[in-house]
C-alpha atoms as a PDB file:
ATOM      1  CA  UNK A   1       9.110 -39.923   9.794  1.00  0.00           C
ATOM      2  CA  UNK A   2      12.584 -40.749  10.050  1.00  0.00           C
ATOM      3  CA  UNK A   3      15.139 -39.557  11.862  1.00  0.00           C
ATOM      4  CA  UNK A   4      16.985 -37.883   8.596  1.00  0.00           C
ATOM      5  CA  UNK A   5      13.742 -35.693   7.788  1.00  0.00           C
ATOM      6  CA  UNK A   6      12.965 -34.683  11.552  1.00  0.00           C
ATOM      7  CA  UNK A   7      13.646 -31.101  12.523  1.00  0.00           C
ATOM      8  CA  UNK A   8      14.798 -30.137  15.497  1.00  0.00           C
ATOM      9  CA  UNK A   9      13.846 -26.439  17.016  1.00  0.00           C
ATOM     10  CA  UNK A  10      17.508 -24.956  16.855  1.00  0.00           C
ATOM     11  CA  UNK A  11      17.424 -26.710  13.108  1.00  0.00           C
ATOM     12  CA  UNK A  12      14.517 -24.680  11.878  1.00  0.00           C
ATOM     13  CA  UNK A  13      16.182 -22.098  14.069  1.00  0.00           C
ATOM     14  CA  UNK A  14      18.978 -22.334  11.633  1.00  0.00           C
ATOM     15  CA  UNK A  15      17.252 -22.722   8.807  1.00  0.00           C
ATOM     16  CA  UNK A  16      15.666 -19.501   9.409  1.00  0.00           C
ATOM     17  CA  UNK A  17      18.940 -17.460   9.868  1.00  0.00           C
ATOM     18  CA  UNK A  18      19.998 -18.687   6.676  1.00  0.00           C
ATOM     19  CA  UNK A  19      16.831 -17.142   5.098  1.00  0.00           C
ATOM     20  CA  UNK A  20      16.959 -13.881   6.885  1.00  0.00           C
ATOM     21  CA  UNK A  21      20.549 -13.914   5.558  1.00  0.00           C
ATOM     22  CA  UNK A  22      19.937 -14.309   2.094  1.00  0.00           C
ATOM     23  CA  UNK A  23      16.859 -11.568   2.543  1.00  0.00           C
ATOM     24  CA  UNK A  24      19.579  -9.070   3.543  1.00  0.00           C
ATOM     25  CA  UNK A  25      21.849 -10.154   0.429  1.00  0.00           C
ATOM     26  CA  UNK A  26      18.950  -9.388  -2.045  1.00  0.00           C
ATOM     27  CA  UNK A  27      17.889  -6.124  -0.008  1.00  0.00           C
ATOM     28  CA  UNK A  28      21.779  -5.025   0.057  1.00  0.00           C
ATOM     29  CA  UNK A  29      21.961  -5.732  -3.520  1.00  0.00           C
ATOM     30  CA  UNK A  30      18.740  -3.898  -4.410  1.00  0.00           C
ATOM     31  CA  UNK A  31      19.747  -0.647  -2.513  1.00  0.00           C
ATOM     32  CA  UNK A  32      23.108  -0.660  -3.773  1.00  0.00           C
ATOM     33  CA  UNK A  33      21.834  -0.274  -7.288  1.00  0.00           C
ATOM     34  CA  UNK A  34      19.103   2.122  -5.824  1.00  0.00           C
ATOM     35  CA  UNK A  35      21.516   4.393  -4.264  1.00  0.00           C
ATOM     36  CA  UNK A  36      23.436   4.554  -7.716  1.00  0.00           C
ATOM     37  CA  UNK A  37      19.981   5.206  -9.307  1.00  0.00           C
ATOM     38  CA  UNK A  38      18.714   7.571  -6.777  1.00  0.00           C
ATOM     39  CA  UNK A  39      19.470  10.793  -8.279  1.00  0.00           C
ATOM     40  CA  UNK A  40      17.502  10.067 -11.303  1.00  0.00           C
ATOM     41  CA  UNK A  41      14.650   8.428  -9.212  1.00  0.00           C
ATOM     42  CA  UNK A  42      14.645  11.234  -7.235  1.00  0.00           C
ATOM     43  CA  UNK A  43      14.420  13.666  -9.950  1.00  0.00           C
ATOM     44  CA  UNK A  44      11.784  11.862 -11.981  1.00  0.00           C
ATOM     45  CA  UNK A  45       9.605  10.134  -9.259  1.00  0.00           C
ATOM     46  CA  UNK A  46       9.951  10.961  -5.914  1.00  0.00           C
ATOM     47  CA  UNK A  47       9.718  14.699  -6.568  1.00  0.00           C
ATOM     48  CA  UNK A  48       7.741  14.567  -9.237  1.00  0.00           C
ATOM     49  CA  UNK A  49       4.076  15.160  -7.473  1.00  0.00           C
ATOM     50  CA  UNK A  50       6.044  18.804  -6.788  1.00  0.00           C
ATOM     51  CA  UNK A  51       5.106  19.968 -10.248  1.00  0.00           C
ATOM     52  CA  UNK A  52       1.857  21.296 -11.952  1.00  0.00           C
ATOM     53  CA  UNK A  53       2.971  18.299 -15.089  1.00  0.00           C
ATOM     54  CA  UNK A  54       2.419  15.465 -12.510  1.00  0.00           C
ATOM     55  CA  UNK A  55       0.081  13.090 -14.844  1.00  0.00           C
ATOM     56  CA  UNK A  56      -2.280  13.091 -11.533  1.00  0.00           C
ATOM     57  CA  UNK A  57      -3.107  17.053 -11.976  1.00  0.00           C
ATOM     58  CA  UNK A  58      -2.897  17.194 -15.316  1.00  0.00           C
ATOM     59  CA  UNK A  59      -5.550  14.271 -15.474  1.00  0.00           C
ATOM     60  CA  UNK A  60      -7.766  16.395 -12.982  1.00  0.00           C
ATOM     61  CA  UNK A  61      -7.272  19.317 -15.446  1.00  0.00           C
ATOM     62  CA  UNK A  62      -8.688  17.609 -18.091  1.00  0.00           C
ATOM     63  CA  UNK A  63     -11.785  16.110 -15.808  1.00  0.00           C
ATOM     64  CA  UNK A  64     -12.056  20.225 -14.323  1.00  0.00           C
ATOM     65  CA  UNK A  65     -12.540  21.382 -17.911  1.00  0.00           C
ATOM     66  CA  UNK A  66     -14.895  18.407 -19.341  1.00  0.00           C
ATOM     67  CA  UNK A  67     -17.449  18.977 -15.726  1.00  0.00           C
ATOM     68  CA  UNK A  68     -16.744  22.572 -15.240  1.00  0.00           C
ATOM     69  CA  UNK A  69     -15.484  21.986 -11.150  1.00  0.00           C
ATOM     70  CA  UNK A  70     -12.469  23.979 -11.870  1.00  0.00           C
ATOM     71  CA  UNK A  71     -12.209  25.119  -8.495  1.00  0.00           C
ATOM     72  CA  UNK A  72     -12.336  22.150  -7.176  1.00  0.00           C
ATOM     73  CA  UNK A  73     -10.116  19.671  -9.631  1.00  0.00           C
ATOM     74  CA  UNK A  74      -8.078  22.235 -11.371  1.00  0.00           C
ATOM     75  CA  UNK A  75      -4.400  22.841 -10.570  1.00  0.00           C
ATOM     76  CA  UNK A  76      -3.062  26.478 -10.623  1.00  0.00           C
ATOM     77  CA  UNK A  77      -0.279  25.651 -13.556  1.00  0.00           C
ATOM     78  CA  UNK A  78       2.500  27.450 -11.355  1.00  0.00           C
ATOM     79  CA  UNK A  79       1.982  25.399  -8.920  1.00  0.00           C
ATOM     80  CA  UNK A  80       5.501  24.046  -7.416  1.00  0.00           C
ATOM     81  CA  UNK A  81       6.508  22.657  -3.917  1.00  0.00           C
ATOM     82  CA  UNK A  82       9.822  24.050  -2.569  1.00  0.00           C
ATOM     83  CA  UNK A  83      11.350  21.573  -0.854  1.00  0.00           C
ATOM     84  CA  UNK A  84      14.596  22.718   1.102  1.00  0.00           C
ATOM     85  CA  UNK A  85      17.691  21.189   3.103  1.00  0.00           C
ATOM     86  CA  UNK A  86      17.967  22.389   6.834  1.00  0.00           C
ATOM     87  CA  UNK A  87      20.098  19.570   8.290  1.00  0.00           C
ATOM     88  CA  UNK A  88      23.503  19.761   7.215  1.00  0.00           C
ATOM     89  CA  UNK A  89      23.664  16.050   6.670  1.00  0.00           C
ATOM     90  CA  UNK A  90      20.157  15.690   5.699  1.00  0.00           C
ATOM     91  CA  UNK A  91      20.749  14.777   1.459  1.00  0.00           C
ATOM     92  CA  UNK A  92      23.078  12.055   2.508  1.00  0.00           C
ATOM     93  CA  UNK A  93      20.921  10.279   5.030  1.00  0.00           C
ATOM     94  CA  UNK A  94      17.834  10.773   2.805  1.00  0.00           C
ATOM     95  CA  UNK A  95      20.095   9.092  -0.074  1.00  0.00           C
ATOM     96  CA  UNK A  96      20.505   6.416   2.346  1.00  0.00           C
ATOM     97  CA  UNK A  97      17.090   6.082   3.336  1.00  0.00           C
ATOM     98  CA  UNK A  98      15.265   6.605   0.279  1.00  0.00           C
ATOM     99  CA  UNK A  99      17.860   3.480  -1.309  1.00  0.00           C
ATOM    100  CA  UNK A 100      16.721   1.122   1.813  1.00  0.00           C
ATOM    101  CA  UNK A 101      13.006   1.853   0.991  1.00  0.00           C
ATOM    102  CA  UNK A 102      13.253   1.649  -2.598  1.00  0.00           C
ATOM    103  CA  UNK A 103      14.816  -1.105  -1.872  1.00  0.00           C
ATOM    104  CA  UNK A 104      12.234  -2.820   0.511  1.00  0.00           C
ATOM    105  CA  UNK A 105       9.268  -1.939  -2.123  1.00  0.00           C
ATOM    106  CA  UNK A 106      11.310  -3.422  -5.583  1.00  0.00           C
ATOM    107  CA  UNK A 107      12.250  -6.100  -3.377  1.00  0.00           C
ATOM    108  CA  UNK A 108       8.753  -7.232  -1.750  1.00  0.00           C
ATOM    109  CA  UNK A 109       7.897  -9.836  -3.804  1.00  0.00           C
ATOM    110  CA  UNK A 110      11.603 -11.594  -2.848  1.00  0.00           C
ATOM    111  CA  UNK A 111      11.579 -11.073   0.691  1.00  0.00           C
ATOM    112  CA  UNK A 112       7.861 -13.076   0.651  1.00  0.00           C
ATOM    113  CA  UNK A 113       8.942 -15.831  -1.602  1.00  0.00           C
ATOM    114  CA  UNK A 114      12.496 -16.812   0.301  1.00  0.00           C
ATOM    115  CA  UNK A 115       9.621 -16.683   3.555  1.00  0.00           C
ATOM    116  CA  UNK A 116       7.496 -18.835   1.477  1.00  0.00           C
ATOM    117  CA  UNK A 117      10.528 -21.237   0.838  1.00  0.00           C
ATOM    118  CA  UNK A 118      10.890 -21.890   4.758  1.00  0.00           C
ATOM    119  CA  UNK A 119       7.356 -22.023   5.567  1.00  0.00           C
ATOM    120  CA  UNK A 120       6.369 -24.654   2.743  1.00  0.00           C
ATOM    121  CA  UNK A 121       7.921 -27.815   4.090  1.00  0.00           C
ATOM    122  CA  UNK A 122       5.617 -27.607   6.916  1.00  0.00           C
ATOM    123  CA  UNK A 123       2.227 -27.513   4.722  1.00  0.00           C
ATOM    124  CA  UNK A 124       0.305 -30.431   3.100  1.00  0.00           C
ATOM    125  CA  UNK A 125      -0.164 -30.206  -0.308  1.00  0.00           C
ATOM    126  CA  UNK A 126      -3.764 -28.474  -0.868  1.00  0.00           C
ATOM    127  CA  UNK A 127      -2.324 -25.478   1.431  1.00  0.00           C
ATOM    128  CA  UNK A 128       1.033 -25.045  -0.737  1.00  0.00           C
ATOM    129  CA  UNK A 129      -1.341 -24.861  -3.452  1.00  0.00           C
ATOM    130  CA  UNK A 130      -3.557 -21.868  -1.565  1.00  0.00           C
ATOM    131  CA  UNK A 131      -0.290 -20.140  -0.705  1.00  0.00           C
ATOM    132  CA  UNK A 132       0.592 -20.127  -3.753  1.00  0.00           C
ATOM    133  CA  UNK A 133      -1.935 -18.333  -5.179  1.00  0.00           C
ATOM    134  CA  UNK A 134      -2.095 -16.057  -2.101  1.00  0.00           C
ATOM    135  CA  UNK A 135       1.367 -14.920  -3.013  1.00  0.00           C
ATOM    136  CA  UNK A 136       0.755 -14.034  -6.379  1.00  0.00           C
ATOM    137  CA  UNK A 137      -2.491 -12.027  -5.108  1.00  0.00           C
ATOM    138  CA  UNK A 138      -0.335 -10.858  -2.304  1.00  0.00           C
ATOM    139  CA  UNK A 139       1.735  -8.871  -4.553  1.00  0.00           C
ATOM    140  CA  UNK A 140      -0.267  -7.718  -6.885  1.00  0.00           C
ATOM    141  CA  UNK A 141      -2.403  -5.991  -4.045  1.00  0.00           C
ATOM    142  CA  UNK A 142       0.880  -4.580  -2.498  1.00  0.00           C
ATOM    143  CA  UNK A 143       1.965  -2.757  -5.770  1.00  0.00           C
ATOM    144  CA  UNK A 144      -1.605  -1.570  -6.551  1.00  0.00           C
ATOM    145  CA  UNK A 145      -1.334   0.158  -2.929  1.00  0.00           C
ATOM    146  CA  UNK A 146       1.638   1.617  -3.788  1.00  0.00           C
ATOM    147  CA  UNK A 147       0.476   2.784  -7.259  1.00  0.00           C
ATOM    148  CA  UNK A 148      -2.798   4.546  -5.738  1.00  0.00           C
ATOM    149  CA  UNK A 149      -0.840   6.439  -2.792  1.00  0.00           C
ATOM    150  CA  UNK A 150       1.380   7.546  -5.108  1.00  0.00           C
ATOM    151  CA  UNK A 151      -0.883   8.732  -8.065  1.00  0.00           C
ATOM    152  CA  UNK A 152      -3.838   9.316  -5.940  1.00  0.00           C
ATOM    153  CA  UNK A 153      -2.962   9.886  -2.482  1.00  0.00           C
ATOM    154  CA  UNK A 154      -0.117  11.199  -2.485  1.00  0.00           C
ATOM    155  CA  UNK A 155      -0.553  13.920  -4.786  1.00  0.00           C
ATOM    156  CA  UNK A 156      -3.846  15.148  -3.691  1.00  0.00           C
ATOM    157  CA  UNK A 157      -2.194  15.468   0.024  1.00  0.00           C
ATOM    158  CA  UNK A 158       0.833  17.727  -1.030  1.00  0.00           C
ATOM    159  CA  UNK A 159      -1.614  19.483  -3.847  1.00  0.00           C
ATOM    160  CA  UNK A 160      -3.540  20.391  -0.534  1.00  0.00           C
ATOM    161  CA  UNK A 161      -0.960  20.677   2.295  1.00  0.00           C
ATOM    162  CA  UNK A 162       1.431  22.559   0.290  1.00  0.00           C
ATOM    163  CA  UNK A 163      -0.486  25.148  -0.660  1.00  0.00           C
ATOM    164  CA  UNK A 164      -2.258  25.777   2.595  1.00  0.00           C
ATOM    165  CA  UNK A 165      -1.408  29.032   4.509  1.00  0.00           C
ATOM    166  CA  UNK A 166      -2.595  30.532   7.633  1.00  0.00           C
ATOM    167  CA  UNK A 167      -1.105  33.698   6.837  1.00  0.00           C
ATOM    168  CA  UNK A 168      -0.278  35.537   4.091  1.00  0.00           C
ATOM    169  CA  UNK A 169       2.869  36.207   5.708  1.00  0.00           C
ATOM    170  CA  UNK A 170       3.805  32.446   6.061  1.00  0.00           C
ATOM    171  CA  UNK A 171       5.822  31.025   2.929  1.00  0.00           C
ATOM    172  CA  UNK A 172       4.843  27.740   2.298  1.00  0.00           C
ATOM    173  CA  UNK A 173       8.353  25.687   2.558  1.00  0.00           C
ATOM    174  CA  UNK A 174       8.574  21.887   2.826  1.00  0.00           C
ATOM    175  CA  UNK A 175      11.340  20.193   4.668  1.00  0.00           C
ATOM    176  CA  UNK A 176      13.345  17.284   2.670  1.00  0.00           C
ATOM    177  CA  UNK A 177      12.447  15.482   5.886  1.00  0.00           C
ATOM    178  CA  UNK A 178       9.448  15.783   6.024  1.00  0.00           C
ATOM    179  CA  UNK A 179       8.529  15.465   2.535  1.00  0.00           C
ATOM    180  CA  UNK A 180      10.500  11.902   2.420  1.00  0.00           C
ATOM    181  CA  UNK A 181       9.072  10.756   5.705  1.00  0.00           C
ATOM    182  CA  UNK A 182       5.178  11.359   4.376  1.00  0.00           C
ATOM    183  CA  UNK A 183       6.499  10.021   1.140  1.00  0.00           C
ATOM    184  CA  UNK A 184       7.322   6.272   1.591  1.00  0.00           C
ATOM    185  CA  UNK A 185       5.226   5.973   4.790  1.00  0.00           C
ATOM    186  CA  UNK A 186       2.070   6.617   3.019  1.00  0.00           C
ATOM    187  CA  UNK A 187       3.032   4.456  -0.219  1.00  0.00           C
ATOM    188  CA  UNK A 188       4.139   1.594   2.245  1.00  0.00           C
ATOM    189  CA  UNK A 189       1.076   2.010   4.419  1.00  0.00           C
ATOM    190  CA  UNK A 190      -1.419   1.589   1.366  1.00  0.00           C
ATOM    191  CA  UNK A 191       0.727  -1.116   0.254  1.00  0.00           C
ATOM    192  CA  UNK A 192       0.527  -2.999   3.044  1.00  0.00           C
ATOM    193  CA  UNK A 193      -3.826  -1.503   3.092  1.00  0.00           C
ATOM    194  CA  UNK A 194      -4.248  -3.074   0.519  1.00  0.00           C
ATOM    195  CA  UNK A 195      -2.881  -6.525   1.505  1.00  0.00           C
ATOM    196  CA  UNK A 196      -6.372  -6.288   3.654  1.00  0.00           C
ATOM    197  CA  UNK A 197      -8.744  -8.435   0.963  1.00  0.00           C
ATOM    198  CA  UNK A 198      -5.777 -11.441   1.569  1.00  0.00           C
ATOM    199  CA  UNK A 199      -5.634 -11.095   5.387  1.00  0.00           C
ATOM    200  CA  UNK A 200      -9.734 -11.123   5.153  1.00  0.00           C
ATOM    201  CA  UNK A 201      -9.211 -14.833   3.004  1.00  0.00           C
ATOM    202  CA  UNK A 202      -6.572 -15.937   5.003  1.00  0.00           C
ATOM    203  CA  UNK A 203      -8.859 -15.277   8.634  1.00  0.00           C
ATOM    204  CA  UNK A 204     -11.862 -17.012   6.583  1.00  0.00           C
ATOM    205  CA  UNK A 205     -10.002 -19.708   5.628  1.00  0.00           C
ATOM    206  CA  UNK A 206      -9.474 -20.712   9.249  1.00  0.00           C
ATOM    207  CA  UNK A 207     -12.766 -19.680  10.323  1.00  0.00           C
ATOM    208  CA  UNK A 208     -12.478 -16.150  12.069  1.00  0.00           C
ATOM    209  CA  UNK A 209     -13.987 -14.478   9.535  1.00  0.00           C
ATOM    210  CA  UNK A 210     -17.435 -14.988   7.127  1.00  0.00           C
ATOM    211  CA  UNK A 211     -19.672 -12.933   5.166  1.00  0.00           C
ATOM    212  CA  UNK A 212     -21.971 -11.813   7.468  1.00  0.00           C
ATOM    213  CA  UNK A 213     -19.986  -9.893   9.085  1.00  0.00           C
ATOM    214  CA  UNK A 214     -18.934  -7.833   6.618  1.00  0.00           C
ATOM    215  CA  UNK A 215     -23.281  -7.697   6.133  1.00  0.00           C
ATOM    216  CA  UNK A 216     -24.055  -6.627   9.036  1.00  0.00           C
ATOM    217  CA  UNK A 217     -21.012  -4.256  10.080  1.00  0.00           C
ATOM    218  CA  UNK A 218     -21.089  -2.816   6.058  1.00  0.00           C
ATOM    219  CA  UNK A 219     -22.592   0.858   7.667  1.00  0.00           C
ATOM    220  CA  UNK A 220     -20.344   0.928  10.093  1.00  0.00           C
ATOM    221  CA  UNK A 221     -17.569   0.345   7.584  1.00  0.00           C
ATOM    222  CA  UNK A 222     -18.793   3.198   5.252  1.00  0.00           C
ATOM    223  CA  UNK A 223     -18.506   5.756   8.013  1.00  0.00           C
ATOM    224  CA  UNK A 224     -15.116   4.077   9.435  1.00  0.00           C
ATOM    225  CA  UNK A 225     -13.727   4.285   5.631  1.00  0.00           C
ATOM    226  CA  UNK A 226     -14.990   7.465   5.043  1.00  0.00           C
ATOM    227  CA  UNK A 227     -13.014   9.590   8.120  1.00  0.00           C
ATOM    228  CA  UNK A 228      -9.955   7.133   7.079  1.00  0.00           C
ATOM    229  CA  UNK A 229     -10.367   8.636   3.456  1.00  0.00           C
ATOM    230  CA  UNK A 230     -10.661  12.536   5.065  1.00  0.00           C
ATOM    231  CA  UNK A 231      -7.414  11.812   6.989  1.00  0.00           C
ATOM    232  CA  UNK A 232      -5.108  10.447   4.448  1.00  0.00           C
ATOM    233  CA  UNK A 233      -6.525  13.436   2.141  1.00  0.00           C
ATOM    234  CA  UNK A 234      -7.558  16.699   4.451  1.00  0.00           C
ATOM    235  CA  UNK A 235      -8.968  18.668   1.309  1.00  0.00           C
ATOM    236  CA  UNK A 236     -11.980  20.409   1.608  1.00  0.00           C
ATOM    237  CA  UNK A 237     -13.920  19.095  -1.865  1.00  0.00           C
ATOM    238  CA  UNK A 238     -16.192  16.159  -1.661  1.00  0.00           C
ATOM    239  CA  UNK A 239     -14.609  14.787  -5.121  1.00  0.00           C
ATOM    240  CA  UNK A 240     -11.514  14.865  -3.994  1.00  0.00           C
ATOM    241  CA  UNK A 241     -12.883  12.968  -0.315  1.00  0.00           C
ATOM    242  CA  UNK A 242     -14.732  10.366  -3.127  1.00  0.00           C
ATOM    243  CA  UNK A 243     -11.467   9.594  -4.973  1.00  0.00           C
ATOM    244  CA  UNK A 244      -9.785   8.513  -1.699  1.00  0.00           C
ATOM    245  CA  UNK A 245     -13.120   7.005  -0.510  1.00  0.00           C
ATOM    246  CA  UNK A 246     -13.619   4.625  -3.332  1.00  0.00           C
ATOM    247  CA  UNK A 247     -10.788   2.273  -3.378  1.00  0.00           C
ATOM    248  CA  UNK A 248     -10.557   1.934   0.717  1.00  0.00           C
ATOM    249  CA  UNK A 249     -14.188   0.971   0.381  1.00  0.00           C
ATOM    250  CA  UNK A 250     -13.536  -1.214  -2.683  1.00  0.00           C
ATOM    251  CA  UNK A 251     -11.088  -3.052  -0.785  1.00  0.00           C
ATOM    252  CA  UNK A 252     -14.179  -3.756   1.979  1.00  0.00           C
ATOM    253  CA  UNK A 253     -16.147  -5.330  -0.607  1.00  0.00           C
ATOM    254  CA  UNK A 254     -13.285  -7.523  -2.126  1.00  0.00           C
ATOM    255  CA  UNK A 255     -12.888  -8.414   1.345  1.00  0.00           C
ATOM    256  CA  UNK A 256     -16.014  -9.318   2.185  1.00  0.00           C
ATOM    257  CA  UNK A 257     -16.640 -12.032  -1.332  1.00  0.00           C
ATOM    258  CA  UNK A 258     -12.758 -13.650  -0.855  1.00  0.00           C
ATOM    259  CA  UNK A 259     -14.431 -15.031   3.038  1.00  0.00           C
ATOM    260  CA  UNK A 260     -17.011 -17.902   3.143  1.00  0.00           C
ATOM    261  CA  UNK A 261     -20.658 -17.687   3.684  1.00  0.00           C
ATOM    262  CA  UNK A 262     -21.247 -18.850   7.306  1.00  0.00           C
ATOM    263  CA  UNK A 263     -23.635 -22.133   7.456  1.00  0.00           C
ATOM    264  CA  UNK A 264     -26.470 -20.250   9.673  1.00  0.00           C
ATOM    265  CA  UNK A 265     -25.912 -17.121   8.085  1.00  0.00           C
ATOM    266  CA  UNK A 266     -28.816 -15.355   5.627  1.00  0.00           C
ATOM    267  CA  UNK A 267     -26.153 -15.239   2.649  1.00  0.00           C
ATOM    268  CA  UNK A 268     -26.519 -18.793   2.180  1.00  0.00           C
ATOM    269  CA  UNK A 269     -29.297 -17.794  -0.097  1.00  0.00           C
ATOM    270  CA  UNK A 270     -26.144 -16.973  -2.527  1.00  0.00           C
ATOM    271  CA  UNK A 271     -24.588 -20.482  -2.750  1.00  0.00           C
ATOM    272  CA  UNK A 272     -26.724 -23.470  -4.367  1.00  0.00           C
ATOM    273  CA  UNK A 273     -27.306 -26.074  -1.752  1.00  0.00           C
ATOM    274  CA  UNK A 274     -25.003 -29.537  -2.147  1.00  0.00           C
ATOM    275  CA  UNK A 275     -26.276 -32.808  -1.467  1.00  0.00           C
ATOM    276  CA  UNK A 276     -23.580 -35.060   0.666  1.00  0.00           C
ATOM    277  CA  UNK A 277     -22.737 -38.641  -1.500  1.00  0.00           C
END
C-alpha cells in the first residue's frame, strides 16, 4: 500500500466528521419539511389511534363480529382519547420534537447508507457484498417495527390505558407529553426490535452465535417473549396478549435460521454433509 492510499487516524478522524456532517444536512433537511408537514401528520397519523375509525379497531370490529369475542376485540364506537396542553410551551416543543423524530425514522435508511459509505473502504470484497444485503434487510426490518407498534402496539396500549379508570370519579385525560413521549419511543423501540434477526446474523457470522442456542434456550425465550408482550400491551385478554406475542416470537425464530448450525451441534442433521476436494 502506498503512501497516497494510507490513512492516518486523524484522516479517518476527518473523514468521519465529514459524514456526521452531511448526516445532520439530510436530518435538517428532513425535519424542516416535517415541521412544515406536521400539522397534517399530526392530524392524520400521530393522533389518529385516538379515534374509534383507526383501521386497527375497526379491523378488530370486524374479527369481534365474525368470532363473537366482542368483549374482548370490539371497540366502544365513541371511543375518543382527549389529549390536552398543560405546559404553556408544550405545542411548540412537541412541533419541534415530533419534526426531529419524524425526521430520524424517514431518514433511517440515509443515516445507515452515508455510515455504510465510510465503513466500506475498510472491507474486502465478499463482506461489502454481505453488507450490502444486510442493509437492505436492515431497513426493511426497521420499518416493519415501526409499522407493527404503530398498527398493533400502539393502538392496543392507548385502546387499554386510555380507557382505564380507578374511579369513577377520575376523568380519563392524556397529556400531549405524555402521549408523544409513548408515541415515538415505542415505534422507535420496535424499530430498532426488530433489527434483532440482523444483529442475530451479524453475531453468527463471526461466530458468537449458532443454532443451538436458540434450541436449547427456545423455552426460555417463549416465557421471556411472552412477559415482554404483557408489558408493551397491559390488557387483560389473552388475544390481545397473542397479537403482541406473535411477532416478538416470530422475530426469535427468524433469528434463530439467519445463524449457522454449529459443527458439534445436533442440528447438523439439517444440512447435507460436504465432502472437502
Amino acid at each position: 500500500m502506498t503512501t497516497d492510499q494510507q490513512m492516518s487516524f486523524w484522516d479517518h478522524l476527518d473523514a468521519l466528521r465529514r459524514v456526521l456532517f452531511r448526516i445532520l444536512i439530510v436530518m435538517a433537511v428532513i425535519a424542516v419539511a416535517s415541521f412544515i408537514a406536521m400539522p397534517w401528520v399530526f392530524d392524520n397519523v400521530i393522533m389518529a389511534p385516538c379515534s374509534a375509525s383507526f383501521p386497527t379497531y375497526e379491523l378488530f370490529d370486524r374479527l369481534a363480529a365474525a368470532t363473537g369475542f366482542t368483549d374482548e376485540l370490539a371497540t366502544d364506537p365513541d371511543f375518543k382519547v382527549d389529549i390536552v396542553s398543560i405546559e404553556l410551551a408544550s405545542q411548540l416543543f412537541i412541533h419541534l420534537s415530533a419534526a426531529c423524530w419524524t425526521a430520524f425514522v424517514i431518514g433511517f435508511p440515509v443515516i445507515i447508507y452515508m455510515l455504510w459509505g465510510f465503513i466500506a473502504p475498510a472491507l474486502y470484497e465478499h463482506e461489502r457484498k454481505g453488507a450490502v444485503r444486510a442493509f437492505f434487510f436492515g431497513n426493511v426490518m426497521f420499518y416493519l417495527g415501526v409499522a407493527t407498534g404503530y398498527f398493533l402496539i400502539f393502538p392496543l396500549a392507548v385502546r387499554f390505558l386510555a380507557g382505564y379508570q380507578l374511579s369513577e370519579a377520575i376523568r380519563p385525560i392524556v397529556s400531549l407529553d405524555s402521549y408523544m413521549d409513548n408515541f415515538f419511543m415505542l415505534l422507535v423501540m420496535m424499530g430498532a426490535v426488530f433489527e434483532l434477526p440482523l444483529l442475530a446474523w451479524l453475531m453468527g457470522k463471526i461466530g458468537v452465535l449458532n443454532r443451538s442456542f436458540f434450541r436449547t434456550y427456545r423455552r426460555h425465550a417463549i416465557v421471556v417473549l411472552l412477559i415482554v408482550a404483557a408489558v408493551i400491551t397491559p390488557t387483560g385478554d389473552p388475544f390481545t396478549l397473542f397479537l403482541a406475542f406473535l411477532p416478538i416470537y416470530a422475530l426469535w425464530e427468524m433469528s434463530a435460521r439467519l445463524v449457522p448450525v454449529a459443527a458439534d451441534s445436533d442440528d447438523t442433521r439439517e444440512c447435507p454433509a460436504t465432502t472437502p476436494t
